[in-house]
Protein backbone atom coordinates (compact mmCIF):
# COMPACT_ATOMS: atom_id res chain seq x y z
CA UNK A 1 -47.39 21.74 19.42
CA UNK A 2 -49.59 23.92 17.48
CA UNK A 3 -49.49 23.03 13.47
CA UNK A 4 -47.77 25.05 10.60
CA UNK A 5 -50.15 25.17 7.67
CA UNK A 6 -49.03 26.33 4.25
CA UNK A 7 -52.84 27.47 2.43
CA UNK A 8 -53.11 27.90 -0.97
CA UNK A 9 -56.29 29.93 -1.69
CA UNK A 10 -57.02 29.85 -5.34
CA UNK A 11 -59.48 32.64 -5.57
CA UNK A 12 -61.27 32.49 -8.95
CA UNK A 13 -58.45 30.84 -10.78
CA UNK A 14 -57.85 28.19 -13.35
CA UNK A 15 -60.40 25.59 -15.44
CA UNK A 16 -61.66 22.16 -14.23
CA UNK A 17 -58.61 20.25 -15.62
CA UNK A 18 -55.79 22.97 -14.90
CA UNK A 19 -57.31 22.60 -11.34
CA UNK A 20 -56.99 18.87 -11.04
CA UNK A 21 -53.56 18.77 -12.78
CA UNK A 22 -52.31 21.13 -10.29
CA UNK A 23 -53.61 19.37 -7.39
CA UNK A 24 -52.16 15.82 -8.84
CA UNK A 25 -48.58 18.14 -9.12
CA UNK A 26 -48.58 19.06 -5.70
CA UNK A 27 -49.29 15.82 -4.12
CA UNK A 28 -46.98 14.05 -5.94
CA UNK A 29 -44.58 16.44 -5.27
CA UNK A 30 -45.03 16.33 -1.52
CA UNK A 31 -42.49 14.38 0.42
CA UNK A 32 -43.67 12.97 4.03
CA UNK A 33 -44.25 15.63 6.01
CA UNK A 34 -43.95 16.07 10.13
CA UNK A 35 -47.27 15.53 11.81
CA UNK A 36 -47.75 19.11 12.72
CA UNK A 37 -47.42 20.42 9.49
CA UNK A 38 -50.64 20.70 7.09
CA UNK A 39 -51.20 21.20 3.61
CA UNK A 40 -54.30 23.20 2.69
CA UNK A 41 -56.18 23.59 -0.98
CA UNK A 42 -58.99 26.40 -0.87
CA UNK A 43 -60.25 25.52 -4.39
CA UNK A 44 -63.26 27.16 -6.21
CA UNK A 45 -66.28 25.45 -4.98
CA UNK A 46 -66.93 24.05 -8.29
CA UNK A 47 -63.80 21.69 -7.83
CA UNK A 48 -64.06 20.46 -4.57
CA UNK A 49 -64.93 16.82 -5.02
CA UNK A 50 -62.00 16.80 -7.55
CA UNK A 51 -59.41 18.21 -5.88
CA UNK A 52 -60.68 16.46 -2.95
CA UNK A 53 -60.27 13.05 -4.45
CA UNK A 54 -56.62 14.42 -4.84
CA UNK A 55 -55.41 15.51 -1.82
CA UNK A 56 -57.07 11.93 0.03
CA UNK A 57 -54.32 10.23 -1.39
CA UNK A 58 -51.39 12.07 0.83
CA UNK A 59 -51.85 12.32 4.62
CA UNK A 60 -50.59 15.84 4.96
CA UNK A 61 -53.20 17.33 2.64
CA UNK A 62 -56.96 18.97 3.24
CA UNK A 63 -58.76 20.94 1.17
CA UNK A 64 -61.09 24.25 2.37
CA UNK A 65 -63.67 26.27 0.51
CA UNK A 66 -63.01 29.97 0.26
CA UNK A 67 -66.27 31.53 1.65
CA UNK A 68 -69.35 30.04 3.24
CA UNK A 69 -72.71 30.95 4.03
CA UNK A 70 -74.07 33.26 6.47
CA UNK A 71 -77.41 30.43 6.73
CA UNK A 72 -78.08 27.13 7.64
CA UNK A 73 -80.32 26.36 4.83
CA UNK A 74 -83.00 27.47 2.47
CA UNK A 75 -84.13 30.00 -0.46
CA UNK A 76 -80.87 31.36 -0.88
CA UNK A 77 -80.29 31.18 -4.68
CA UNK A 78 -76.48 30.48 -5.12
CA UNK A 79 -75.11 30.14 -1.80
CA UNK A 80 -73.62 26.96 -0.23
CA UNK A 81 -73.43 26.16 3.26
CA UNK A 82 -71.09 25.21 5.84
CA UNK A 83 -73.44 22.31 6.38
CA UNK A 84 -73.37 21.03 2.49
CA UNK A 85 -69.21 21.72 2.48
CA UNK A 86 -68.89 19.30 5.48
CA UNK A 87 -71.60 16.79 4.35
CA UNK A 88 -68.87 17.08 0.95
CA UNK A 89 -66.23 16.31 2.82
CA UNK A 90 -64.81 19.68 3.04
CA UNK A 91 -62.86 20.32 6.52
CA UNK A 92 -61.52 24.16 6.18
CA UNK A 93 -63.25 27.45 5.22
CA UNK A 94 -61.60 30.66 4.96
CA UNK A 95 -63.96 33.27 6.40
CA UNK A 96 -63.65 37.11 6.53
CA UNK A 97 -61.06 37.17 3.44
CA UNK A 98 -59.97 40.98 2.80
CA UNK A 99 -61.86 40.68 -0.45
CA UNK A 100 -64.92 39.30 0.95
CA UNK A 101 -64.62 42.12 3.18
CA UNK A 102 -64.39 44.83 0.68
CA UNK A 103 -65.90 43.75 -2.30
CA UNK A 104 -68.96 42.05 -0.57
CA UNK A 105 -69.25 43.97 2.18
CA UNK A 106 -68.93 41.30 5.11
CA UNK A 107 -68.56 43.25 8.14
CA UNK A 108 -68.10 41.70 11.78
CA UNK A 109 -71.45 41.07 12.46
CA UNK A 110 -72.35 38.26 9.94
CA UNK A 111 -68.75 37.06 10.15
CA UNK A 112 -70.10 36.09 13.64
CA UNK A 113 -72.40 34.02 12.40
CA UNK A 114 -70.33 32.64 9.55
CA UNK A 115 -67.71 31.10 12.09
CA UNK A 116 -70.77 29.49 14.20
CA UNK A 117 -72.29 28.07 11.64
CA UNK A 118 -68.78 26.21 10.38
CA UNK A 119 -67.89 25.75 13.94
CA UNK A 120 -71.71 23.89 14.18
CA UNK A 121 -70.88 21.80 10.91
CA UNK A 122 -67.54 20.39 12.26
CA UNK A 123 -65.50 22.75 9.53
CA UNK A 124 -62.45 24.51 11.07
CA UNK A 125 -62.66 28.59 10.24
CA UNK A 126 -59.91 30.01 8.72
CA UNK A 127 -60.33 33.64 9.37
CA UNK A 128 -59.16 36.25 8.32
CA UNK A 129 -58.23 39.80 9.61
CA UNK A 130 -55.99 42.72 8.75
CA UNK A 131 -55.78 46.44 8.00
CA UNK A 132 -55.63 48.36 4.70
CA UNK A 133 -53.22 50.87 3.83
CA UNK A 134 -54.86 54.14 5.05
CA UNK A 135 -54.99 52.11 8.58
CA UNK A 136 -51.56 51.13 9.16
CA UNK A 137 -50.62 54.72 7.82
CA UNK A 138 -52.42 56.22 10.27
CA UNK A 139 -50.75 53.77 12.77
CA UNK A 140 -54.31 52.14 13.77
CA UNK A 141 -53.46 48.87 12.64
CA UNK A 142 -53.52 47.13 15.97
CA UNK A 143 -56.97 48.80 17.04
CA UNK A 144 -58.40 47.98 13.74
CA UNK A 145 -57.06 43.94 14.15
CA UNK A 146 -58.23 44.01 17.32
CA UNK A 147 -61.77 44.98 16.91
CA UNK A 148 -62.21 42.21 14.53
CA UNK A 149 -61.00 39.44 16.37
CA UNK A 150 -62.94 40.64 19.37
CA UNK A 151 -66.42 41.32 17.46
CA UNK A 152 -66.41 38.08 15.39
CA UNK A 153 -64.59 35.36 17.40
CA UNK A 154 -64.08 36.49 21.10
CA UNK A 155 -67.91 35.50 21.71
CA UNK A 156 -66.75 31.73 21.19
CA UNK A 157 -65.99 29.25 24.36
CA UNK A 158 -62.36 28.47 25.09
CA UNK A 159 -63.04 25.14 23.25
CA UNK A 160 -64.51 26.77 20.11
CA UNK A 161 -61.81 29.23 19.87
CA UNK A 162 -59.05 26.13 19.82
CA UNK A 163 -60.94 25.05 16.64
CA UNK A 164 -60.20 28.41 14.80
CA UNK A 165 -57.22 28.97 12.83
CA UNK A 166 -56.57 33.06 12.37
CA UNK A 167 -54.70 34.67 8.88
CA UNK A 168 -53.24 37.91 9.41
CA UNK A 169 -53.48 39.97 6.00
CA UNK A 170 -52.01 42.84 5.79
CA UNK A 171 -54.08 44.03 3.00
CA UNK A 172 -51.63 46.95 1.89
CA UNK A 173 -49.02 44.89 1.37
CA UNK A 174 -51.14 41.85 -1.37
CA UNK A 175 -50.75 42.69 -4.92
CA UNK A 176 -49.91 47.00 -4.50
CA UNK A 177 -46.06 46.34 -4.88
CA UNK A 178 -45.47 47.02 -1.72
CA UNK A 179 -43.86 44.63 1.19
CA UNK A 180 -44.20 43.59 4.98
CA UNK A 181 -40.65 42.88 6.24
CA UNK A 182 -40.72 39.74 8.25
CA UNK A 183 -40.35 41.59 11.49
CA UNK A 184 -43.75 43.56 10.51
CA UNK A 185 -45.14 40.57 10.24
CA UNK A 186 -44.11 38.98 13.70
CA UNK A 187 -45.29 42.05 15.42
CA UNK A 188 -48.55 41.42 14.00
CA UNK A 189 -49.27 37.98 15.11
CA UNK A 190 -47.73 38.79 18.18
CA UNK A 191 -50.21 41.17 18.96
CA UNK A 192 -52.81 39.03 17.51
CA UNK A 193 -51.38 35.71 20.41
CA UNK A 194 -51.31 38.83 22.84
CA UNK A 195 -55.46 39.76 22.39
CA UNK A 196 -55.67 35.85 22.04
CA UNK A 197 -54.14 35.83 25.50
CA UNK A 198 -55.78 38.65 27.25
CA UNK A 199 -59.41 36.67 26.26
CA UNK A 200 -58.15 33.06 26.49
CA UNK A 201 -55.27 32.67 28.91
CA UNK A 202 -51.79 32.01 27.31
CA UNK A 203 -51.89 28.13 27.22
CA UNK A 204 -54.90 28.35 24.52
CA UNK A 205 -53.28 31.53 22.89
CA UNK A 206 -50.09 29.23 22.45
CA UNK A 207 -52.35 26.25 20.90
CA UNK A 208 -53.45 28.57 18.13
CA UNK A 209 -52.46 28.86 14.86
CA UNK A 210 -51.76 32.23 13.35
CA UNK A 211 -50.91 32.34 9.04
CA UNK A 212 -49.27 35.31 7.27
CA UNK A 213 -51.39 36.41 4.15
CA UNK A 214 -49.29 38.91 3.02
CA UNK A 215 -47.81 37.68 -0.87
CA UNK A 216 -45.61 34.99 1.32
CA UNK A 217 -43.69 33.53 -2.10
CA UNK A 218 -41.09 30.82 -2.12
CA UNK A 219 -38.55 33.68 -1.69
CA UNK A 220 -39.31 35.14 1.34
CA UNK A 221 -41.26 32.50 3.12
CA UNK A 222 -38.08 31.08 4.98
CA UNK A 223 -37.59 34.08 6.43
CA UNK A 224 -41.62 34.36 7.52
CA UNK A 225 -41.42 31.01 8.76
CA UNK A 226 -38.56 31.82 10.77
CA UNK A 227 -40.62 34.01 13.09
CA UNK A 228 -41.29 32.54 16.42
CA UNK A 229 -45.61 33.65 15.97
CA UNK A 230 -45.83 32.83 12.40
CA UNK A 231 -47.16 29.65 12.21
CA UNK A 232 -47.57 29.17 8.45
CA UNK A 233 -49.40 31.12 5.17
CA UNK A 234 -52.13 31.70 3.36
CA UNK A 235 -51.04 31.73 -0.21
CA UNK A 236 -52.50 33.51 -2.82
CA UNK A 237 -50.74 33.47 -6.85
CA UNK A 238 -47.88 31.74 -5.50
CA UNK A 239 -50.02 28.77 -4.82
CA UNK A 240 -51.27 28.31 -8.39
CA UNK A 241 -47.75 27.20 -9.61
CA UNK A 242 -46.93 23.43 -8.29
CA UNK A 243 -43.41 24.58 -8.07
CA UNK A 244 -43.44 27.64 -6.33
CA UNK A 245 -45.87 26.27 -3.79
CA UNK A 246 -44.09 23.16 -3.22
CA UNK A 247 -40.95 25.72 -2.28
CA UNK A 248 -43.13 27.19 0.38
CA UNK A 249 -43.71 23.99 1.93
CA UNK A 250 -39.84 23.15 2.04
CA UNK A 251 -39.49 26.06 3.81
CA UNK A 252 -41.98 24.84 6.52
């Protein structure tokens, strides 16, 4: 049974002691949760250790970085890599995020080496792909998906790829007002399991877990979750109020 994972990604969001205090709310707000289901913090690096020491104290819980680096190791002034998040403690990074991709300019090539370097470090990639606006208008949404799958991950053995968890965001629908219906959504990682399939066979497609990063909020994440390829979110403002996030969880 592959798992359901509900992801909060922080972004740059909140002070030290807002972001332990809304760790501390969420774990103590978490009931016991079936094994396949797994809670996910990707905090500002800054408060790693802390929220780390948080989410230790509930089983479900994990906590990922939001980004790491395209190197190993050495004179790169600011950067942290997958090697120092693991040696941390750190067991997630989200990789290829749509604003990584368009404010930073990450293209497929050195999310390649992004995912081998956290796949080398023992982290488990969350990546990330989806189209913008002008891409699903012009009804090249699945090519455009495709492609980035296929350049960044489709290089990895049929054991590496079992250790990558994909986020479909569909980047015209996060923060523009407008919204993916549910069955949008389903089509999406359906097509996502299918390229998974056509690469990996269907048994490994099957294993994989596929998150919806498209504003999934306590009100519409029942019906997300309902989908039979939806296999949990990637949260973005929704996850920086305990309550709201605890919702999404109930719904999984």
């Amino acid at each position: 049974m592959r798992k359901t994972i509900i992801a909060g990604n922080w972004k740059m969001n909140l002070h030290h002691a807002a972001a332990v205090q809304l760790a501390s709310d969420i774990r103590s707000g978490l009931p016991s949760l079936k094994e396949n289901i797994q809670v996910l913090l990707c905090v500002p690096a800054l408060y790693l250790d802390a929220v780390s020491a948080e989410a230790s104290q509930h089983p479900s819980m994990a906590t990922g970085a939001q980004n790491a680096a395209a190197w190993k190791e050495g004179a790169y002034t600011g950067e942290i890599s997958s090697f120092q998040l693991a040696s941390s403690g750190v067991r997630y990074t989200i990789l290829g995020h749509s604003e990584r991709r368009s404010l930073f300019g990450e293209g497929d090539d050195i999310l390649k080496t992004k995912v081998d370097l956290a796949l080398e470090a023992g982290l488990t990639p969350v990546f990330c792909c989806g189209e913008p606006k002008e891409v699903r208008e012009a009804g090249r949404h699945e090519e455009l998906t495709g492609a980035q799958l296929r350049n960044a991950l489709f290089h990895l053995t049929a054991d590496q790829i079992q250790n990558i968890v994909i986020a479909y965001e569909p980047v015209w629908a996060i923060g523009t007002g407008l919204t993916a219906t549910a069955q949008q959504a389903q089509d999406m990682h359906a097509f996502i399991r299918r390229e998974l399939a056509s690469r990996y066979g269907e048994e490994i497609a099957s294993s994989i877990s596929i998150l919806y990063g498209g504003s999934m909020k306590a009100s519409n994440a029942a019906e997300l979750l309902s989908m039979p390829d939806v296999d949990g979110g990637l949260i973005g403002g929704a996850s920086l109020v305990a309550s709201e996030f605890l919702s999404i969880i109930s719904c999984a």
